[in-house]
PDB file of N, CA and C in Angstrom:
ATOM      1  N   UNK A   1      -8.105  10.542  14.598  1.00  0.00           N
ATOM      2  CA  UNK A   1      -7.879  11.918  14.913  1.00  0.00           C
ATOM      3  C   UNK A   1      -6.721  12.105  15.848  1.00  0.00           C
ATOM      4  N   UNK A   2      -6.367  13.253  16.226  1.00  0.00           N
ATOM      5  CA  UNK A   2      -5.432  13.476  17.548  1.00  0.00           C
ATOM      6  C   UNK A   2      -6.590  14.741  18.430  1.00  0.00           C
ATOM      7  N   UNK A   3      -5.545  14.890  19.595  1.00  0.00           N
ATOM      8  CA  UNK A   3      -5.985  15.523  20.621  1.00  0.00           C
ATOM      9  C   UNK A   3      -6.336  16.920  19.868  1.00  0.00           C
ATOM     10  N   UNK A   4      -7.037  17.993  20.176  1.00  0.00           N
ATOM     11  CA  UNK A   4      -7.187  18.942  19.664  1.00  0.00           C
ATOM     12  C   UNK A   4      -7.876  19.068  18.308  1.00  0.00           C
ATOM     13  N   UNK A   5      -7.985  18.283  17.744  1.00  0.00           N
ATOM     14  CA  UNK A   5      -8.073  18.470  16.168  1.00  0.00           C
ATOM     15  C   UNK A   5     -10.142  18.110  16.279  1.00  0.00           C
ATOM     16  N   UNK A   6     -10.395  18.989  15.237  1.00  0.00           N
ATOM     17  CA  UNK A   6     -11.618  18.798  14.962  1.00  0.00           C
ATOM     18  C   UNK A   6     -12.218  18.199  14.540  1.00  0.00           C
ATOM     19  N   UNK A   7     -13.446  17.050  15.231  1.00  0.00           N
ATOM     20  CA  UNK A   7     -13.967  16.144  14.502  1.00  0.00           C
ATOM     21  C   UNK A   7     -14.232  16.449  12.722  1.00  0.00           C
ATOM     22  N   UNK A   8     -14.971  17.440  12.343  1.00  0.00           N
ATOM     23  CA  UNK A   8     -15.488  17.732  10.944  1.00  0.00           C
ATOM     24  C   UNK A   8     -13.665  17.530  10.124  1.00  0.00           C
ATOM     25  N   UNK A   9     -12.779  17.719  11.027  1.00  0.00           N
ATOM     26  CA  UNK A   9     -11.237  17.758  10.531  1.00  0.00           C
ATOM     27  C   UNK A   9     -10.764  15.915   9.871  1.00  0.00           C
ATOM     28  N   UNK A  10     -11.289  15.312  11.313  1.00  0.00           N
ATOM     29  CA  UNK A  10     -11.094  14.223  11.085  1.00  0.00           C
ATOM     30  C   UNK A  10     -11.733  13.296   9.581  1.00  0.00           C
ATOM     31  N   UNK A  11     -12.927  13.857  10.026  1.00  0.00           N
ATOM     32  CA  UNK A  11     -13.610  13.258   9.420  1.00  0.00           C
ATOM     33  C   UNK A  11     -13.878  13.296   7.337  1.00  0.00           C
ATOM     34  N   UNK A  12     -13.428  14.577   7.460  1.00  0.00           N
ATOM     35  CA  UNK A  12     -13.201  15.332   6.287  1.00  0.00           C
ATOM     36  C   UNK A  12     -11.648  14.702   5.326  1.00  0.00           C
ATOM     37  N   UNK A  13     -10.714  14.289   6.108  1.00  0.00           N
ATOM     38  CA  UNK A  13      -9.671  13.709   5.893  1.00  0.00           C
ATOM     39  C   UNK A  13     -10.165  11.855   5.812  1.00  0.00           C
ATOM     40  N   UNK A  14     -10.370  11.153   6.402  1.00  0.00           N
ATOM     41  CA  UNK A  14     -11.199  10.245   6.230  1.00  0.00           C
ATOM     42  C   UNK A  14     -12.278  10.102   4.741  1.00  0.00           C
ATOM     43  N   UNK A  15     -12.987  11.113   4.714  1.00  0.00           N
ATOM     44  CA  UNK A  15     -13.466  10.903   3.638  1.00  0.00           C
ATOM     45  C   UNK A  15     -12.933  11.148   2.496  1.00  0.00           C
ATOM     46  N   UNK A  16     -12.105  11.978   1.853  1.00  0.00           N
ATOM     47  CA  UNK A  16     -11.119  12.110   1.030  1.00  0.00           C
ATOM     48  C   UNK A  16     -10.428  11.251   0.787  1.00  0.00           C
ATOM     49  N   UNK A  17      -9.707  10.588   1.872  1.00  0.00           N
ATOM     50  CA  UNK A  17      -8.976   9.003   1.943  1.00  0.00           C
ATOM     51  C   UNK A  17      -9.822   7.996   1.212  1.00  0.00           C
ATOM     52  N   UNK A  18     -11.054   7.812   1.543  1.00  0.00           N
ATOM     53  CA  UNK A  18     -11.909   6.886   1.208  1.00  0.00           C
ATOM     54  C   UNK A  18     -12.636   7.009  -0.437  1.00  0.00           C
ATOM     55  N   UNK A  19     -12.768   7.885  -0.910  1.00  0.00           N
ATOM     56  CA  UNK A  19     -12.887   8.713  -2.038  1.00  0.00           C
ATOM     57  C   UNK A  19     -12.080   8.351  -3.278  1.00  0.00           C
ATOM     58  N   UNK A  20     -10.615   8.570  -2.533  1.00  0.00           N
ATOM     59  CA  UNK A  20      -9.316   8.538  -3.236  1.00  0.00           C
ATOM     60  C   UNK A  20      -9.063   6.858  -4.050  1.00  0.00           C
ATOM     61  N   UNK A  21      -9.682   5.967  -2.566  1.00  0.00           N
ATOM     62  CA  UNK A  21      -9.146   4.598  -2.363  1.00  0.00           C
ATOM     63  C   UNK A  21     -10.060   4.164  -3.670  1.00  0.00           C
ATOM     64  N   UNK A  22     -11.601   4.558  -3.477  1.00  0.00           N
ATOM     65  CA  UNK A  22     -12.803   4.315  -3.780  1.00  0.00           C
ATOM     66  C   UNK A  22     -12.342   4.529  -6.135  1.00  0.00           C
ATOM     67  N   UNK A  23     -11.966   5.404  -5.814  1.00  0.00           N
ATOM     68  CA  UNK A  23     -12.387   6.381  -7.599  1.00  0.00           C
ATOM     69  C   UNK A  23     -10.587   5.040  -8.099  1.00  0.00           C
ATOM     70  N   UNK A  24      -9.937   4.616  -7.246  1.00  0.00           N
ATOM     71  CA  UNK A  24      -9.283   4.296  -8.298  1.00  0.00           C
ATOM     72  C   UNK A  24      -9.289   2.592  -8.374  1.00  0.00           C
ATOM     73  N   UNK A  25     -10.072   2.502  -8.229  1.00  0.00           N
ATOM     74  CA  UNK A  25     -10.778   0.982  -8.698  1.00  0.00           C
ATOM     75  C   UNK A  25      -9.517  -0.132  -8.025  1.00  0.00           C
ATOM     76  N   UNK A  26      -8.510   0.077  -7.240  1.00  0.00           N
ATOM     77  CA  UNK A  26      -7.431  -0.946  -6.670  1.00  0.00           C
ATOM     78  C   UNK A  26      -8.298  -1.944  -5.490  1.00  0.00           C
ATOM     79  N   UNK A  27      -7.316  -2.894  -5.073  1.00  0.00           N
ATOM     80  CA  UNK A  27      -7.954  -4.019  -4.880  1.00  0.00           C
ATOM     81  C   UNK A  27      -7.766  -3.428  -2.953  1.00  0.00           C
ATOM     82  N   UNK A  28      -6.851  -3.104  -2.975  1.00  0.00           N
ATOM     83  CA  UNK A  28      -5.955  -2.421  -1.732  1.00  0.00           C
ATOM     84  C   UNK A  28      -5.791  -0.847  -1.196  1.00  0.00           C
ATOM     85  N   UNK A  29      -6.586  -0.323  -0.270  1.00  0.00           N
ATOM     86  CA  UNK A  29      -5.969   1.012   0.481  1.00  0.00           C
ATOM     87  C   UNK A  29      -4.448   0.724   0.751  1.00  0.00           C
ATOM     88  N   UNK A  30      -3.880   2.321   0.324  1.00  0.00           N
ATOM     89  CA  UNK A  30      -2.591   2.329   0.274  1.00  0.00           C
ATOM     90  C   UNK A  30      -1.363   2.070   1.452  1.00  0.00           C
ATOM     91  N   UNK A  31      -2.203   1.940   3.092  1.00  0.00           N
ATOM     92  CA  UNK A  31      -2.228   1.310   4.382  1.00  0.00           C
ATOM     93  C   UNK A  31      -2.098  -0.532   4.546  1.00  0.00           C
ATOM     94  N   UNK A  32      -2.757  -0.376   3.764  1.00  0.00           N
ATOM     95  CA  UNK A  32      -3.058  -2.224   3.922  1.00  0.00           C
ATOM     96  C   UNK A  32      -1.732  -2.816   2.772  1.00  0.00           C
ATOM     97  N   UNK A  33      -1.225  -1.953   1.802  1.00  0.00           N
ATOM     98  CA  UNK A  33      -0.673  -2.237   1.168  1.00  0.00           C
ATOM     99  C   UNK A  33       1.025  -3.191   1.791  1.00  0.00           C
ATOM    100  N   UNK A  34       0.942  -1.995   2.319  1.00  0.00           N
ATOM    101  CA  UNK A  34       2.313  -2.249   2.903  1.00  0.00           C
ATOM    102  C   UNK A  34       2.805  -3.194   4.128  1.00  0.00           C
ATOM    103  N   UNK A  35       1.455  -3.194   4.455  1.00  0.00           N
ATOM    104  CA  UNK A  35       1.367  -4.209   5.184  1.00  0.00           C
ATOM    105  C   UNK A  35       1.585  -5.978   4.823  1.00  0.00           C
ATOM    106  N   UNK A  36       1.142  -6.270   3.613  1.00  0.00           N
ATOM    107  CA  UNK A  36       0.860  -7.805   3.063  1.00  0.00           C
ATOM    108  C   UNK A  36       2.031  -7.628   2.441  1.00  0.00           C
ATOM    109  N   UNK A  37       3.164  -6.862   2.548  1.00  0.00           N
ATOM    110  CA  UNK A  37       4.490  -7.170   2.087  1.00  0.00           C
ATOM    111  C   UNK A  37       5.258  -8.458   2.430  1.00  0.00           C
ATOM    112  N   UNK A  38       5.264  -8.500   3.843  1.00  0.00           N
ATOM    113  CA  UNK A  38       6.073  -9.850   4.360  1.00  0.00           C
ATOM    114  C   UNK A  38       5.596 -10.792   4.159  1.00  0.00           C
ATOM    115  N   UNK A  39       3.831 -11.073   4.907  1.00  0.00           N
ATOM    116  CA  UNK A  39       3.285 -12.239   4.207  1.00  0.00           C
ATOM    117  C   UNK A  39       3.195 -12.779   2.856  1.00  0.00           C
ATOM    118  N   UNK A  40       3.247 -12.121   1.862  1.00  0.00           N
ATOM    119  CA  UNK A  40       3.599 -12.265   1.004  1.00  0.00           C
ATOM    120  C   UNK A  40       5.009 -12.703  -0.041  1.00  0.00           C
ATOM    121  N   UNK A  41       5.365 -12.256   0.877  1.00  0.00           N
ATOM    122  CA  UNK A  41       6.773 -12.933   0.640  1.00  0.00           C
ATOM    123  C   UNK A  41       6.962 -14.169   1.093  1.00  0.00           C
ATOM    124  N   UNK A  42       6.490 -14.383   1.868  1.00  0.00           N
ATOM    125  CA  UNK A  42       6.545 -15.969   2.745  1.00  0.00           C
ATOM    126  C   UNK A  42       5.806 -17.135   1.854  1.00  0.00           C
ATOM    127  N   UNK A  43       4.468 -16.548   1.068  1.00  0.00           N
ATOM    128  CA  UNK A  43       3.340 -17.301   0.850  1.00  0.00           C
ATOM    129  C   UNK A  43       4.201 -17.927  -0.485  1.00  0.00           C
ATOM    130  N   UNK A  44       4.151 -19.781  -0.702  1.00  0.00           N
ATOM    131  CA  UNK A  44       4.506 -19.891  -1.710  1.00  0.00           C
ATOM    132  C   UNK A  44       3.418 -19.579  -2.865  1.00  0.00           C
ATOM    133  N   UNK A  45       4.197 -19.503  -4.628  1.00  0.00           N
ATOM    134  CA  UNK A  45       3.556 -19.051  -5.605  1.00  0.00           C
ATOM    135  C   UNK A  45       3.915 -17.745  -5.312  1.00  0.00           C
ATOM    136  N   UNK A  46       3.434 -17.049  -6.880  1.00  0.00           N
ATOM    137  CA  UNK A  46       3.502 -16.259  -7.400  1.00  0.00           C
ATOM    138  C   UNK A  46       1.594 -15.033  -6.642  1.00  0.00           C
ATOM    139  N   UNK A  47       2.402 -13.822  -6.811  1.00  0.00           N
ATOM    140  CA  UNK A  47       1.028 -13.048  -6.401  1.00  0.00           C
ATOM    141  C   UNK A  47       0.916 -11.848  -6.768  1.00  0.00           C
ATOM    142  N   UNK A  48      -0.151 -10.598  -6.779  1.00  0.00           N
ATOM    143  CA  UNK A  48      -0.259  -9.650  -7.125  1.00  0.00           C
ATOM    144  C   UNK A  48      -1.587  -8.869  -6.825  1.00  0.00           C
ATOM    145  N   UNK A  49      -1.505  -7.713  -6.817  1.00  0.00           N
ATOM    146  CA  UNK A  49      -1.868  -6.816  -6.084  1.00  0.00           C
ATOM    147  C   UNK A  49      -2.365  -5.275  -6.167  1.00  0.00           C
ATOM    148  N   UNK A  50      -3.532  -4.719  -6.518  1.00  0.00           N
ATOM    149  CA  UNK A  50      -3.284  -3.005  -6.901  1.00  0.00           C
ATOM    150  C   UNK A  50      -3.229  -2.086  -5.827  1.00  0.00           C
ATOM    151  N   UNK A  51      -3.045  -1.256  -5.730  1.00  0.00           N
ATOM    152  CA  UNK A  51      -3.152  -0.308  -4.750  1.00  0.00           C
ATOM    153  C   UNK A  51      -3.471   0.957  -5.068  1.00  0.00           C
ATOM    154  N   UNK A  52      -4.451   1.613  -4.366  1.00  0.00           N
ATOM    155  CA  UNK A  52      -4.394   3.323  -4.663  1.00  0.00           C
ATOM    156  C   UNK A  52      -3.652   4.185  -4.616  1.00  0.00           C
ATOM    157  N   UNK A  53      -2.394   3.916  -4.082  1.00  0.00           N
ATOM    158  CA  UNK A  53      -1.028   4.695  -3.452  1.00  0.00           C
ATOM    159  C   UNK A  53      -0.214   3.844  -3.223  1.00  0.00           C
ATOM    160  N   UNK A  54       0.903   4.219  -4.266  1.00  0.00           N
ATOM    161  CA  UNK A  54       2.188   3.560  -4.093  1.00  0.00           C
ATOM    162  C   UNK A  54       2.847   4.529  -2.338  1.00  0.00           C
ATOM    163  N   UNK A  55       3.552   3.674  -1.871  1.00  0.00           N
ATOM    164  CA  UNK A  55       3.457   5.030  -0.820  1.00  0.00           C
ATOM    165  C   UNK A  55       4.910   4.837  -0.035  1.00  0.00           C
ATOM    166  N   UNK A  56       5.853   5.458   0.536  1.00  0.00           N
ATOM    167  CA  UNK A  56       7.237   5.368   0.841  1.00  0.00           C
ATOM    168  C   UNK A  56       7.265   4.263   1.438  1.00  0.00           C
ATOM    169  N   UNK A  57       6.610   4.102   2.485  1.00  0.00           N
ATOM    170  CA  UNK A  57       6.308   2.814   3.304  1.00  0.00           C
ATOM    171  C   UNK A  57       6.582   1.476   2.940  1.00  0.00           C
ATOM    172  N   UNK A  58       5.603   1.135   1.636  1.00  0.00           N
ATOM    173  CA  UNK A  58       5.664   0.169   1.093  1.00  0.00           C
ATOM    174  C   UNK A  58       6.964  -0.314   0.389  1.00  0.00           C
ATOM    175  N   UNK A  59       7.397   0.916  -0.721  1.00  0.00           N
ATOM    176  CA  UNK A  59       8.665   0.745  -1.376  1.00  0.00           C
ATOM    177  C   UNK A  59       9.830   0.485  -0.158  1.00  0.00           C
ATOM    178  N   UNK A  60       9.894   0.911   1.257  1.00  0.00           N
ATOM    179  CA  UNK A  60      10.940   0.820   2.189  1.00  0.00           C
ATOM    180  C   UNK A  60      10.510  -0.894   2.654  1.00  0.00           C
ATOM    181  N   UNK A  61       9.523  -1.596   3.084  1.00  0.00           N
ATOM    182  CA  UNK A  61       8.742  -2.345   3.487  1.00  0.00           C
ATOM    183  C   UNK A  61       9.606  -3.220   2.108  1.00  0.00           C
ATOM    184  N   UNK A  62       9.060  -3.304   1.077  1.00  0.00           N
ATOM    185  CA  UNK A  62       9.756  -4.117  -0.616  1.00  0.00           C
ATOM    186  C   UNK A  62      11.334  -4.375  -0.055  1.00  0.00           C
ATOM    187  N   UNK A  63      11.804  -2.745  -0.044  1.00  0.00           N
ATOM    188  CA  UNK A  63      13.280  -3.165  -0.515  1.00  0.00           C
ATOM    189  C   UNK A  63      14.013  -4.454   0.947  1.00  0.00           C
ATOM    190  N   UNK A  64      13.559  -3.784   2.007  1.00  0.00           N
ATOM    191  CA  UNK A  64      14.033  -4.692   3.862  1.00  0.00           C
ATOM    192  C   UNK A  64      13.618  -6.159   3.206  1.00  0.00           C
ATOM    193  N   UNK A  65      12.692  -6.699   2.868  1.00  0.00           N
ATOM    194  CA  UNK A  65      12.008  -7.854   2.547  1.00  0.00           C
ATOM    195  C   UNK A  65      12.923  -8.685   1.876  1.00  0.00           C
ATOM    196  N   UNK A  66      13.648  -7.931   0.734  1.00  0.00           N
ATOM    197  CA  UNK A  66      14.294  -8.465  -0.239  1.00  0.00           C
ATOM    198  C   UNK A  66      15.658  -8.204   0.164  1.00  0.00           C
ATOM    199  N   UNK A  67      16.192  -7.460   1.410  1.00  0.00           N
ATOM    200  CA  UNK A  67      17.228  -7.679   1.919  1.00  0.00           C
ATOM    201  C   UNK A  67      17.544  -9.285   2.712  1.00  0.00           C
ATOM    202  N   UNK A  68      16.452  -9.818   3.059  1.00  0.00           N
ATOM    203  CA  UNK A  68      16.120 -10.727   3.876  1.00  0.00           C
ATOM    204  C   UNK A  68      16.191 -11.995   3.190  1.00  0.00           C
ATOM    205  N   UNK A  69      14.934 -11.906   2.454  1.00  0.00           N
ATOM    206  CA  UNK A  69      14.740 -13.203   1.835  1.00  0.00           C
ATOM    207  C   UNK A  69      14.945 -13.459   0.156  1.00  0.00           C
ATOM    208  N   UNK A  70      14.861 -14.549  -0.197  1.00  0.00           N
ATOM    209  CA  UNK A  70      15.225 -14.517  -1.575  1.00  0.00           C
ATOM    210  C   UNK A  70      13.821 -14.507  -2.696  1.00  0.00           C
ATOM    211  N   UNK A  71      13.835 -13.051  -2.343  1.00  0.00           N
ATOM    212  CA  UNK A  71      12.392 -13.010  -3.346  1.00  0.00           C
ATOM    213  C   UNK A  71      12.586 -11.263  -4.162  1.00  0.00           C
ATOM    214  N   UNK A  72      12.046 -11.374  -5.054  1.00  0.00           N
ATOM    215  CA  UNK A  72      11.881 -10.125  -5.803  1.00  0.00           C
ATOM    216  C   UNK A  72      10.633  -9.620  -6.443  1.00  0.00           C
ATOM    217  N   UNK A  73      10.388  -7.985  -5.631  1.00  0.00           N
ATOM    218  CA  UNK A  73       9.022  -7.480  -6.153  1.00  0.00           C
ATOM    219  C   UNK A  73       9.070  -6.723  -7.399  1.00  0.00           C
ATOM    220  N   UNK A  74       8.324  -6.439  -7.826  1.00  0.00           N
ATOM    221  CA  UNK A  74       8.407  -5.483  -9.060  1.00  0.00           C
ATOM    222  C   UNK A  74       7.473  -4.824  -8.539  1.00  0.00           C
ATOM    223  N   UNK A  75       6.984  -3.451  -8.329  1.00  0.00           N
ATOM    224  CA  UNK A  75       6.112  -2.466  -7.998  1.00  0.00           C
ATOM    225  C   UNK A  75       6.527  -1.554  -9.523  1.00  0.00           C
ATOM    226  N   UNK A  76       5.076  -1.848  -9.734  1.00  0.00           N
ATOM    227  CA  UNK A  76       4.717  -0.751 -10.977  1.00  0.00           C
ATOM    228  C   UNK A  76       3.781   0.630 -10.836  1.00  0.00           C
ATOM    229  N   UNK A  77       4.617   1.845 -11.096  1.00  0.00           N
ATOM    230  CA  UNK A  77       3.454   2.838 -10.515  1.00  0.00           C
ATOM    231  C   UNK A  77       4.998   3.775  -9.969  1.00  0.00           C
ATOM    232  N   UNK A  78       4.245   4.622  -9.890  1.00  0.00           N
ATOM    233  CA  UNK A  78       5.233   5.879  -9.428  1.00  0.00           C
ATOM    234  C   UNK A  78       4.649   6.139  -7.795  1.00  0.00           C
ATOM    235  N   UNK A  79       5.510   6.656  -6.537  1.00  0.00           N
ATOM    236  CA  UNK A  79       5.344   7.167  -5.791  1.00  0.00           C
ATOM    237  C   UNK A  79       4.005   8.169  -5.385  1.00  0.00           C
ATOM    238  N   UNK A  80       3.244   7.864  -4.406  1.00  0.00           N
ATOM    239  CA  UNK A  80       1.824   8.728  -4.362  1.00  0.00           C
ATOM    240  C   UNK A  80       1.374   8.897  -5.492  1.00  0.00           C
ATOM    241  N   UNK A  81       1.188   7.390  -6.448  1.00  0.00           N
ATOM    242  CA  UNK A  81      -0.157   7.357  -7.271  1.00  0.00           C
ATOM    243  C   UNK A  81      -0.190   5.937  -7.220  1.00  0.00           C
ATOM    244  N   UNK A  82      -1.832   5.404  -7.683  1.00  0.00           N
ATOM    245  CA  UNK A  82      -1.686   3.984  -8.303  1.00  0.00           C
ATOM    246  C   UNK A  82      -0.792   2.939  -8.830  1.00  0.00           C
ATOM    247  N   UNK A  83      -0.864   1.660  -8.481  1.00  0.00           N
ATOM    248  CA  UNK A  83       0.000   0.870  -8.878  1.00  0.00           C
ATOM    249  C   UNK A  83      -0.184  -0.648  -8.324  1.00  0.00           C
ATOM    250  N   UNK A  84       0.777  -1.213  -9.313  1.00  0.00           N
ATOM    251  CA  UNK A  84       0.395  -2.762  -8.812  1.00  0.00           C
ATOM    252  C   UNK A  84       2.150  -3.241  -7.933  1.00  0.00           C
ATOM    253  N   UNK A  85       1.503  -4.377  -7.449  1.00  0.00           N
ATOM    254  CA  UNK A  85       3.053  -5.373  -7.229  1.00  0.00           C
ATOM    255  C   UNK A  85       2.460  -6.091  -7.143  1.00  0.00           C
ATOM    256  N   UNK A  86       4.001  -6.975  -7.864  1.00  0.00           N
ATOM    257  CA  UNK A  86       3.655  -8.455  -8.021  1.00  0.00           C
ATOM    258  C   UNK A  86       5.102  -9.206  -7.637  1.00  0.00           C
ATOM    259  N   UNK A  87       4.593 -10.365  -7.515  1.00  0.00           N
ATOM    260  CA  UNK A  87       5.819 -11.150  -6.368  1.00  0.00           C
ATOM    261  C   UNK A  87       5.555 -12.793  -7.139  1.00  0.00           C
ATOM    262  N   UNK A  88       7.447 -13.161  -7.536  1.00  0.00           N
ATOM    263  CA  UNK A  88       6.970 -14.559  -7.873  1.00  0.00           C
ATOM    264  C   UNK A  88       6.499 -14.895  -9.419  1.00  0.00           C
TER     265      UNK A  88
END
């Protein structure tokens, strides 16, 4: 939550989130996604991944990664919907 904001607010957003994550059967919330970008890049082998939300984050998170190191993702899925990546 933040300061001011109404618990039933919070919580109501939370559950929608969870809902969202829940109905589209991915392996990954669209938070956690973007996160296992780098490690993943590091990890040898090949890997892959669904997510409930492709999400700016992640695609910005992909492209820095592959500025860096010598690896290439493929993210399948359009922007704020479902999708996979795979690495390797």
């Amino acid at each position: 939550g933040r300061r001011g904001k109404p618990a039933e607010k919070v919580a109501e957003e939370a559950c929608r989130q969870f809902v969202e994550y829940h109905r589209s059967g991915a392996c990954l919330e669209g938070h956690l996604a973007d996160q296992l970008i780098l490690p993943l890049a590091l990890a040898s082998g090949p890997s892959a991944f669904t997510t409930c939300r492709i999400t700016q984050h992640l695609l910005t998170n992909v492209w820095v990664v592959e500025q860096f190191l010598d690896v290439r993702f493929e993210v399948e899925g359009e922007e704020g919907e479902a999708g996979r990546v795979k690495i390797g």
